[in-house]
C-alpha atoms as a PDB file:
ATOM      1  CA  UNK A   1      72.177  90.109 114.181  1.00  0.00           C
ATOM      2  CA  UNK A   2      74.129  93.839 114.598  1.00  0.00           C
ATOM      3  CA  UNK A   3      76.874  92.573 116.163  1.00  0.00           C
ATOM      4  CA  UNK A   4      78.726  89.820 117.507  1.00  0.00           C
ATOM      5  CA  UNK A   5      79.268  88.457 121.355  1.00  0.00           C
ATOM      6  CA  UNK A   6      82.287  90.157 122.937  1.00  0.00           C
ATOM      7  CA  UNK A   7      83.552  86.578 123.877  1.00  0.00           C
ATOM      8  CA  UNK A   8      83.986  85.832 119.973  1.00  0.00           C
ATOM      9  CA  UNK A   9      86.532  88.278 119.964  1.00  0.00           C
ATOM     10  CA  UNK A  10      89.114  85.756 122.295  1.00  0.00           C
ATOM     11  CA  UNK A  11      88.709  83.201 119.440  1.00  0.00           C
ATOM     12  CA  UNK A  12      92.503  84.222 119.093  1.00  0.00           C
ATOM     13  CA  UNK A  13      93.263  80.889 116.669  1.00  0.00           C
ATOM     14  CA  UNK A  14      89.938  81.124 114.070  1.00  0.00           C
ATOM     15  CA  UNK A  15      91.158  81.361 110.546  1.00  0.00           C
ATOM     16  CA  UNK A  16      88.147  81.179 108.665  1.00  0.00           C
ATOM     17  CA  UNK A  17      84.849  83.394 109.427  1.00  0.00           C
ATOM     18  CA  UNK A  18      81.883  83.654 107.144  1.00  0.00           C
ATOM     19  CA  UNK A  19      78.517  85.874 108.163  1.00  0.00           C
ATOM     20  CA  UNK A  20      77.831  86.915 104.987  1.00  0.00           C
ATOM     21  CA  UNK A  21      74.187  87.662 104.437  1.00  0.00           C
ATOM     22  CA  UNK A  22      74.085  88.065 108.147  1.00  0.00           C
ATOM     23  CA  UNK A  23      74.699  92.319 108.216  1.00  0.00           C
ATOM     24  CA  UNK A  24      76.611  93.627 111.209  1.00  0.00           C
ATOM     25  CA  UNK A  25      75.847  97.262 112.039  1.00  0.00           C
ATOM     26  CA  UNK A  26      79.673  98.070 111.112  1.00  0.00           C
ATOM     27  CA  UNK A  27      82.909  96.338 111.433  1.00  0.00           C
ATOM     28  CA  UNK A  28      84.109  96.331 114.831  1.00  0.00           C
ATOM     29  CA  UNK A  29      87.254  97.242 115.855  1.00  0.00           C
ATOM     30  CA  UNK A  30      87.908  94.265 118.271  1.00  0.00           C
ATOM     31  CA  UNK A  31      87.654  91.964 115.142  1.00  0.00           C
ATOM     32  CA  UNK A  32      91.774  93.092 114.690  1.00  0.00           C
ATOM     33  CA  UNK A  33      91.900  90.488 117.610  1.00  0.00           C
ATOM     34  CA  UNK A  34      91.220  87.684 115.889  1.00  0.00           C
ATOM     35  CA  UNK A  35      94.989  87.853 114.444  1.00  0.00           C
ATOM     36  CA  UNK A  36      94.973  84.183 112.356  1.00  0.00           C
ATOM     37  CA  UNK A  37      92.323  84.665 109.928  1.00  0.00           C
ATOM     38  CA  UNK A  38      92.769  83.526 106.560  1.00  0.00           C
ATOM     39  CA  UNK A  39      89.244  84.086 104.897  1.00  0.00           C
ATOM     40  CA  UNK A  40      86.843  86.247 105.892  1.00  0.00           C
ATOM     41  CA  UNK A  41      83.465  86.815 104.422  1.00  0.00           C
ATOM     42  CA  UNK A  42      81.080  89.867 105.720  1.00  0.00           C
ATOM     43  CA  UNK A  43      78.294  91.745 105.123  1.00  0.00           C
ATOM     44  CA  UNK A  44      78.079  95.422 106.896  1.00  0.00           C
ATOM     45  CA  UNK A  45      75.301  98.113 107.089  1.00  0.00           C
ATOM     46  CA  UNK A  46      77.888 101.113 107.479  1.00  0.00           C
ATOM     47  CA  UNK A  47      78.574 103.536 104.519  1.00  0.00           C
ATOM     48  CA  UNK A  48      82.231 103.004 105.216  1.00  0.00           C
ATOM     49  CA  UNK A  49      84.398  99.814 106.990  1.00  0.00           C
ATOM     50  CA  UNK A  50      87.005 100.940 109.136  1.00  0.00           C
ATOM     51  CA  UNK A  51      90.633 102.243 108.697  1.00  0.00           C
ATOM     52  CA  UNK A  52      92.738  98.990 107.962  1.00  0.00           C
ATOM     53  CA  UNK A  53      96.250  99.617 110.041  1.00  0.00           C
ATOM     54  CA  UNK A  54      99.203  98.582 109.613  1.00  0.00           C
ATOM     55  CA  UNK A  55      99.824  95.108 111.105  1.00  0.00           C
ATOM     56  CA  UNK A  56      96.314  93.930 111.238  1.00  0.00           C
ATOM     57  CA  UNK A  57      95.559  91.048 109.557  1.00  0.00           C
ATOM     58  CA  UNK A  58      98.360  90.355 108.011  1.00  0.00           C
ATOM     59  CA  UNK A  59      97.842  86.203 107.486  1.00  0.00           C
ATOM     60  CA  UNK A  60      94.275  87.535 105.720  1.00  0.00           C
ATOM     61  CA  UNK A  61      94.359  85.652 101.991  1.00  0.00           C
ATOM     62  CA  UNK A  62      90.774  86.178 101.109  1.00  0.00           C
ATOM     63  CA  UNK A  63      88.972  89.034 101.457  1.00  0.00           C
ATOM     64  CA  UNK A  64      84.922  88.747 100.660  1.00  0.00           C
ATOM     65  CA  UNK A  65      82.381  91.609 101.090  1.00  0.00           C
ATOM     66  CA  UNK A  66      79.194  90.637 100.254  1.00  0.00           C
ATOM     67  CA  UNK A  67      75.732  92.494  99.988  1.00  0.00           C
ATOM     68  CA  UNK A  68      76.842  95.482 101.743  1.00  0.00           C
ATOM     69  CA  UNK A  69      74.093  97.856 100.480  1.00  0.00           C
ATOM     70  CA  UNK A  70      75.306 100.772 102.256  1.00  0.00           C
ATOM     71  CA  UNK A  71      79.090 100.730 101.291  1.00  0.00           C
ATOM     72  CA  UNK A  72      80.235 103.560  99.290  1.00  0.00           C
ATOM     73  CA  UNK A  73      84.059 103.345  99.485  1.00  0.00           C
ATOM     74  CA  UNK A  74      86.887 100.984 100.822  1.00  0.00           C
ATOM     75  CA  UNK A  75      89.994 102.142 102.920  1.00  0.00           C
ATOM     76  CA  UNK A  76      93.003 103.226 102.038  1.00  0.00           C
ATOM     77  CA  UNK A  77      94.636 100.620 104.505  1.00  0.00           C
ATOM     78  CA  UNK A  78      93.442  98.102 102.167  1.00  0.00           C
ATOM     79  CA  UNK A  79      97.531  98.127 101.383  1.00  0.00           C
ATOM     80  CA  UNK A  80      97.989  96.835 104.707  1.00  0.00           C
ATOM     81  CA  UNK A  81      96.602  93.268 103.948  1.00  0.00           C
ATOM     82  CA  UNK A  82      99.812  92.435 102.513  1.00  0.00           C
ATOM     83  CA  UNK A  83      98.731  88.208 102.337  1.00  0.00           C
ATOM     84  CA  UNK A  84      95.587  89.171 100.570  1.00  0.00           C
ATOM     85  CA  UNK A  85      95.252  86.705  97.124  1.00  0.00           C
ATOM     86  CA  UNK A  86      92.124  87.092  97.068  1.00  0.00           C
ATOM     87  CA  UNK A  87      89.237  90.153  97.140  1.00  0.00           C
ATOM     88  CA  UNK A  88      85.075  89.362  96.432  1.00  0.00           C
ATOM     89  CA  UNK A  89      83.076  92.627  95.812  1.00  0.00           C
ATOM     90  CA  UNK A  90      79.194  91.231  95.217  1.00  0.00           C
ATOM     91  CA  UNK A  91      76.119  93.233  95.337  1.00  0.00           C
ATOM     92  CA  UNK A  92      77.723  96.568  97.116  1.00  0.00           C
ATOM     93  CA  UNK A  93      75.486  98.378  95.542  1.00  0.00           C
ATOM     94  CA  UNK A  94      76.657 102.128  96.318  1.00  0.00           C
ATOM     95  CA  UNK A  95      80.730 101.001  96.086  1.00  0.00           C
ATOM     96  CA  UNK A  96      81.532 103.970  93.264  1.00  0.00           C
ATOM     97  CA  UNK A  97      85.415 103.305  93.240  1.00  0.00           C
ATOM     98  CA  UNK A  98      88.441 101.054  94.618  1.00  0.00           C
ATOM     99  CA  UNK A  99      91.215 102.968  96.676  1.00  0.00           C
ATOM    100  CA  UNK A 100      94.394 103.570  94.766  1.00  0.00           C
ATOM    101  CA  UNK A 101      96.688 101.706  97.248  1.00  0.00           C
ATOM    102  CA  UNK A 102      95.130  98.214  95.757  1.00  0.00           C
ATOM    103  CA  UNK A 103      98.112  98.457  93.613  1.00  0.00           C
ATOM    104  CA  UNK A 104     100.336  97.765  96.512  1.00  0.00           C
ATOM    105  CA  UNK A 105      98.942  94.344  97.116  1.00  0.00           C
ATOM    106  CA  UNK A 106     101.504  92.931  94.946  1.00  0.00           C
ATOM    107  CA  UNK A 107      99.887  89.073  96.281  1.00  0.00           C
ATOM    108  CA  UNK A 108      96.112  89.425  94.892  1.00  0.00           C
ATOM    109  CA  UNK A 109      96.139  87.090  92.581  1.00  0.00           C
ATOM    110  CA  UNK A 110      92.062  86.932  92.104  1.00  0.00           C
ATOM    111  CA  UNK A 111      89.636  89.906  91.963  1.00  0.00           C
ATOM    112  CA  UNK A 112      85.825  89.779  91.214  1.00  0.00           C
ATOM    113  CA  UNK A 113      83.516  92.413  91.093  1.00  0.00           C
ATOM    114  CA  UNK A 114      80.157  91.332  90.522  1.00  0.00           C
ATOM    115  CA  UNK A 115      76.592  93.012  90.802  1.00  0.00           C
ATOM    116  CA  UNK A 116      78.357  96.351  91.683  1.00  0.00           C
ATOM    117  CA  UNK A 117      75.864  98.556  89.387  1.00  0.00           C
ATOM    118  CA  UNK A 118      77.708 102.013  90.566  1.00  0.00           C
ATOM    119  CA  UNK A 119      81.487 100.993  90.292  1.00  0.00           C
ATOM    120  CA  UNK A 120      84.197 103.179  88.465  1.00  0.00           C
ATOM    121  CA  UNK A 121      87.275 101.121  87.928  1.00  0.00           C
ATOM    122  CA  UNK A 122      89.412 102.935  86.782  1.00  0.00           C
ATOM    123  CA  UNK A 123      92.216 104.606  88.489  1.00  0.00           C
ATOM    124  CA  UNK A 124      94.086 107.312  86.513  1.00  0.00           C
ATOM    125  CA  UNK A 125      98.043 106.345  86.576  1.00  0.00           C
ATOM    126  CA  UNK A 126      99.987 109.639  88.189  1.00  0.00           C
ATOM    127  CA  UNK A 127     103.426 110.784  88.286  1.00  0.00           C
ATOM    128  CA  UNK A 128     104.238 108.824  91.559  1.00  0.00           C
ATOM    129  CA  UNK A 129     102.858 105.140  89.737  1.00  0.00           C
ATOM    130  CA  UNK A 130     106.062 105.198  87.340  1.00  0.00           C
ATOM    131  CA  UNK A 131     108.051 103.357  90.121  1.00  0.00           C
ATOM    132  CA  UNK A 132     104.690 101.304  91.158  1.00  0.00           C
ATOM    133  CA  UNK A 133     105.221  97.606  92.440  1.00  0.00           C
ATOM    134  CA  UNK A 134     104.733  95.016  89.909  1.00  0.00           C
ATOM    135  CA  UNK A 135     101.628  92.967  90.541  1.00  0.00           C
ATOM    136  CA  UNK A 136     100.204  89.544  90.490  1.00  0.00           C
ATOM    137  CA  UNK A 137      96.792  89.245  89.211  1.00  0.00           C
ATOM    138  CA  UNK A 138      95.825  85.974  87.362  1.00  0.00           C
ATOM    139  CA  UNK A 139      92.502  86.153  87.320  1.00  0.00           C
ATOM    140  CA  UNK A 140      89.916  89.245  86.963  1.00  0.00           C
ATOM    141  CA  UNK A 141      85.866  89.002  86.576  1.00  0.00           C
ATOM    142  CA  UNK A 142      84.059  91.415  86.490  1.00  0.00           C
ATOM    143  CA  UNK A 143      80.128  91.288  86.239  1.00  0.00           C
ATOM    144  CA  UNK A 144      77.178  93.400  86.283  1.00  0.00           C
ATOM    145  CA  UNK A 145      78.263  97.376  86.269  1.00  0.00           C
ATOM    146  CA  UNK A 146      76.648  99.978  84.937  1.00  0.00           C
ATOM    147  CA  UNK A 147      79.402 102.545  85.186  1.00  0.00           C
ATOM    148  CA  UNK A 148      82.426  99.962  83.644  1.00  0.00           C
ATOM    149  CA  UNK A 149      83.236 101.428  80.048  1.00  0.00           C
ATOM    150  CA  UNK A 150      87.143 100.358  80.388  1.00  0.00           C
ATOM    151  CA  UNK A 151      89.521  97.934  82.062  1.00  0.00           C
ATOM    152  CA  UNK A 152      91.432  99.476  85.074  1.00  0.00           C
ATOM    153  CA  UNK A 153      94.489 100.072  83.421  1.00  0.00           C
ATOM    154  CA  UNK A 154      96.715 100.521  86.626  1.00  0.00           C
ATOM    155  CA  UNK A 155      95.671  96.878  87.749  1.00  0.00           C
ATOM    156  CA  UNK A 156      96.146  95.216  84.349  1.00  0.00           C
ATOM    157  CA  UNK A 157      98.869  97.140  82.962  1.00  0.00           C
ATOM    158  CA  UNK A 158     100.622  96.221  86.259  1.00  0.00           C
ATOM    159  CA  UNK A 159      99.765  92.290  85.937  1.00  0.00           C
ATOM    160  CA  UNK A 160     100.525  92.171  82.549  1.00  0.00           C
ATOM    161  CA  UNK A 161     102.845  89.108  82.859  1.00  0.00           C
ATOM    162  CA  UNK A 162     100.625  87.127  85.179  1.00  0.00           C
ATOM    163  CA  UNK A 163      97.013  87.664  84.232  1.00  0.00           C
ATOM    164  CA  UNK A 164      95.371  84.458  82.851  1.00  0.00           C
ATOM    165  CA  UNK A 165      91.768  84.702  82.887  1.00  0.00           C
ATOM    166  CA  UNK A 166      89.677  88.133  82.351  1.00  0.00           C
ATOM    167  CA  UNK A 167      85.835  87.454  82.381  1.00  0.00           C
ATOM    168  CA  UNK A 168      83.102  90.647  81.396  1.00  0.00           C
ATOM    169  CA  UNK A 169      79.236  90.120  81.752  1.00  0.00           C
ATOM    170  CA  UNK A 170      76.671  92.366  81.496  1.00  0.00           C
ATOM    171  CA  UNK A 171      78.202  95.321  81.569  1.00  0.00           C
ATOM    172  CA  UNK A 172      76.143  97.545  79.455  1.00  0.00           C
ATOM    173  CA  UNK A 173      77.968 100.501  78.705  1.00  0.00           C
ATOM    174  CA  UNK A 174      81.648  98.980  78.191  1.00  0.00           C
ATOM    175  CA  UNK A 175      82.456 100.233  74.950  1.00  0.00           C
ATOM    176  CA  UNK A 176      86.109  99.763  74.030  1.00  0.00           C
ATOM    177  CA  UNK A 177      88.724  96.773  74.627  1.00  0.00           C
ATOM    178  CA  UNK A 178      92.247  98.684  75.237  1.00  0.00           C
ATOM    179  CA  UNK A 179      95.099  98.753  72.851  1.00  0.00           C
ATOM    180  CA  UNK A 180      97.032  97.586  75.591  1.00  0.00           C
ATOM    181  CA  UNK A 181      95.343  94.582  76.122  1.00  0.00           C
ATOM    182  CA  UNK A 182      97.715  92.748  73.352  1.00  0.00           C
ATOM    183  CA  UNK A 183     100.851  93.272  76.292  1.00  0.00           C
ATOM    184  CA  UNK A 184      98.783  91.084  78.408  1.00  0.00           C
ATOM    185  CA  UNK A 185     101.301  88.010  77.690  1.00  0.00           C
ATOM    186  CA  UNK A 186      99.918  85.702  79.706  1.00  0.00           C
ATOM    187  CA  UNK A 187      96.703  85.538  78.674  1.00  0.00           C
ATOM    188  CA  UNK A 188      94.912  82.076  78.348  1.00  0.00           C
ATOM    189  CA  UNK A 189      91.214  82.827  78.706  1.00  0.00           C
ATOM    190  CA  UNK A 190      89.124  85.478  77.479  1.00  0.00           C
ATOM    191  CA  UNK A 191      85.118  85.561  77.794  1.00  0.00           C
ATOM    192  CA  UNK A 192      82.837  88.503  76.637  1.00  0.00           C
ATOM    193  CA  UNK A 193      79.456  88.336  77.590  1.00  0.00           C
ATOM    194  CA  UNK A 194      76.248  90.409  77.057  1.00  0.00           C
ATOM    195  CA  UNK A 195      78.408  93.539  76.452  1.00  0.00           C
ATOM    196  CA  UNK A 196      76.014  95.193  73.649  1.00  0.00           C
ATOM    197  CA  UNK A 197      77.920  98.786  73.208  1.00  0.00           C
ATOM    198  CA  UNK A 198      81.129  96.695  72.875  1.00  0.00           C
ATOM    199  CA  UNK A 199      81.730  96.881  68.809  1.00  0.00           C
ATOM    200  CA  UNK A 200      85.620  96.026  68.051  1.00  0.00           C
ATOM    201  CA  UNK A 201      88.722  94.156  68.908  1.00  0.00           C
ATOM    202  CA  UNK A 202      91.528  96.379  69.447  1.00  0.00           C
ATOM    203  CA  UNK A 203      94.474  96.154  66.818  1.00  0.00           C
ATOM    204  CA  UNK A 204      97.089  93.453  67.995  1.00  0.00           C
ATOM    205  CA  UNK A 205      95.451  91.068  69.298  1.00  0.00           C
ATOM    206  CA  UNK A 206      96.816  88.451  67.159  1.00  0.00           C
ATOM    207  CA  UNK A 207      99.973  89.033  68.966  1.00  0.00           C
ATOM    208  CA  UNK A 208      98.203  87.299  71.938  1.00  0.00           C
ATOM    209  CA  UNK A 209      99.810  83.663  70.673  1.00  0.00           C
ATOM    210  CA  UNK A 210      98.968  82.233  74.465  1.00  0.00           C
ATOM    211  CA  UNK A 211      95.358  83.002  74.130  1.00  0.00           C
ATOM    212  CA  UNK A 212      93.667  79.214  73.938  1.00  0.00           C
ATOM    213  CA  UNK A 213      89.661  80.173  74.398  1.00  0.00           C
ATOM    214  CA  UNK A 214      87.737  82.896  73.609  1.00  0.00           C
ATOM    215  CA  UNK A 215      83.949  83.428  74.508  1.00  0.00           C
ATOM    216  CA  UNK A 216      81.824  85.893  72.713  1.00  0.00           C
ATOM    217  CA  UNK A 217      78.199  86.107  73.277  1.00  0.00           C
ATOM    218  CA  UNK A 218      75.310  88.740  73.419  1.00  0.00           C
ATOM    219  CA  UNK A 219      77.500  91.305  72.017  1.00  0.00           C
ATOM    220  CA  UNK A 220      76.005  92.092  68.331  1.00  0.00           C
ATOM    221  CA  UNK A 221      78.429  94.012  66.496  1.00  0.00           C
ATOM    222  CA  UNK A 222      80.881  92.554  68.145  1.00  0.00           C
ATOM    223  CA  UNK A 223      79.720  88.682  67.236  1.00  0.00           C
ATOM    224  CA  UNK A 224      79.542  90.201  63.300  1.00  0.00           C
ATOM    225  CA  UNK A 225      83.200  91.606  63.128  1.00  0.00           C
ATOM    226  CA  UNK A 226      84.089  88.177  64.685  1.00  0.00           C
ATOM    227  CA  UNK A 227      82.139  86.133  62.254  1.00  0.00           C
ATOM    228  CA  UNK A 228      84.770  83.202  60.739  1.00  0.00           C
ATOM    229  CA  UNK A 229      87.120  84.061  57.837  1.00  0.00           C
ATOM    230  CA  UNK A 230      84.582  87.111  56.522  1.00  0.00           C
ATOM    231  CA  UNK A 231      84.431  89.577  59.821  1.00  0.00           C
ATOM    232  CA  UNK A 232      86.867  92.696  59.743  1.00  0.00           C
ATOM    233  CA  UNK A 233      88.006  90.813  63.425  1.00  0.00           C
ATOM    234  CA  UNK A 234      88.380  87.322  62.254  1.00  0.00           C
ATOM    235  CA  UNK A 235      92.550  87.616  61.647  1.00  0.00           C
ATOM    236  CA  UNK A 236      92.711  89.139  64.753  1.00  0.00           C
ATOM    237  CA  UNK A 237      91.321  85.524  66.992  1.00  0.00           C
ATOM    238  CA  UNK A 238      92.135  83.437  63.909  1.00  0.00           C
ATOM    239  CA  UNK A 239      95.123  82.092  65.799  1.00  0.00           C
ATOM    240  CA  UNK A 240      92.814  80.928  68.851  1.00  0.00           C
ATOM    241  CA  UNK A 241      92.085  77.219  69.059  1.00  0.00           C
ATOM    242  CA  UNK A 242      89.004  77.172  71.587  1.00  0.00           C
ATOM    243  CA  UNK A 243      86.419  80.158  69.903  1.00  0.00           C
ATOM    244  CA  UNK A 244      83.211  79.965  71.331  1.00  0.00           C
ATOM    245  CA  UNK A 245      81.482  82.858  69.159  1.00  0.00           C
ATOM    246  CA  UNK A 246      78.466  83.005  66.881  1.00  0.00           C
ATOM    247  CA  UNK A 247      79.413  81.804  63.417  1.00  0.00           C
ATOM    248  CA  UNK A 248      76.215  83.859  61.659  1.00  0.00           C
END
């Protein structure tokens, strides 16, 4: 495809556009035109998408790049999308980080990062985050990342009276939960898959008394400390009343 007709830009009223799968040579700057979208969903060839500015898009809830093999980083006007709920990373295969101003979209709600083998998460907090704008996650998956050895403690830390659902999956080399994670008071959902480097529960946990189901699996160590009423983890998730973990 490569790009689009120019009379698709005077489709002034569209609110939902999907071509992923479909790569455009880059993201055209005449797509700012198209002022009502809600969802958009693109694939791109270019090693970066361009400068977000203030103003544009500012109805946009979700936000899905797909199979953008080329991608290495997103912009910093990311902060600009200040409707965004919603933001898909799948199969970017050179993405290596996430810009710092995410923390400003005090809306997401929803962020999944899947099949992003070269992703670094985590963002290190400075001395200008102490007045940061609380945020609104609910919900955060992340799947199939090489480079993930830790939760991105700005994002979660931040969230850490909304978030509801975290979901890991083959993530080789995450090694350590976060002591943190017990101040995530809203938690209600916690799965753990195929994380084999992963070998503890952080201390505190058991303060989590919101935390209904829990979903170990094809984590080794982890699934022995976990074990019912003999692993050095069990009085940790004792209090959780939907365990799926291996009772060996």
């Amino acid at each position: 495809m490569g790009k689009l007709p120019f009379s698709f830009y005077k489709l002034r009223c569209l609110q939902k556009l999907k071509i992923s799968g479909i790569p455009l040579k880059y993201l055209p700057d005449r797509m700012e035109s198209l002022i009502e979208l809600r969802h958009l969903e693109i694939t791109i060839k270019a090693k970066h998408l361009k400068e977000i500015r203030e103003g544009c898009w500012t109805r946009l809830q979700h936000l899905g790049l797909i199979e953008c093999d080329n991608l290495e980083c997103l912009p910093k006007g990311l902060q600009y999308l200040t409707s965004l709920r919603r933001l898909d990373l799948v199969s970017c295969s050179k993405l290596v980080s996430l810009p710092r101003s995410l923390i400003f979209l005090t809306r997401l709600e929803d962020l999944r990062v899947s099949s992003c083998k070269k992703i670094n998460l985590q963002m290190e907090p400075t001395e200008f985050d102490v007045k940061r704008p609380q945020l609104s996650l609910k919900t955060l998956s992340l799947w199939d990342s090489d480079e993930l050895k830790d939760f991105p403690r700005l994002l979660l830390q931040g969230s850490s009276s909304t978030l509801q659902q975290i979901q890991i999956g083959i993530c080789n080399n995450f090694e350590v939960l976060p002591t943190w994670l017990r101040n995530l008071t809203s938690l209600r959902k916690l799965e753990i898959l195929n994380c084999p480097k992963l070998s503890a529960l952080p201390e505190g946990m058991e303060r989590l008394t919101g935390l209904r189901q829990l979903t170990i699996k094809q984590c080794p160590n982890l699934s022995i400390r976990c074990r019912p009423y003999v692993g050095a983890d069990w009085r940790k998730i004792a209090h959780v009343q939907d365990r799926d973990t291996p009772e060996y």
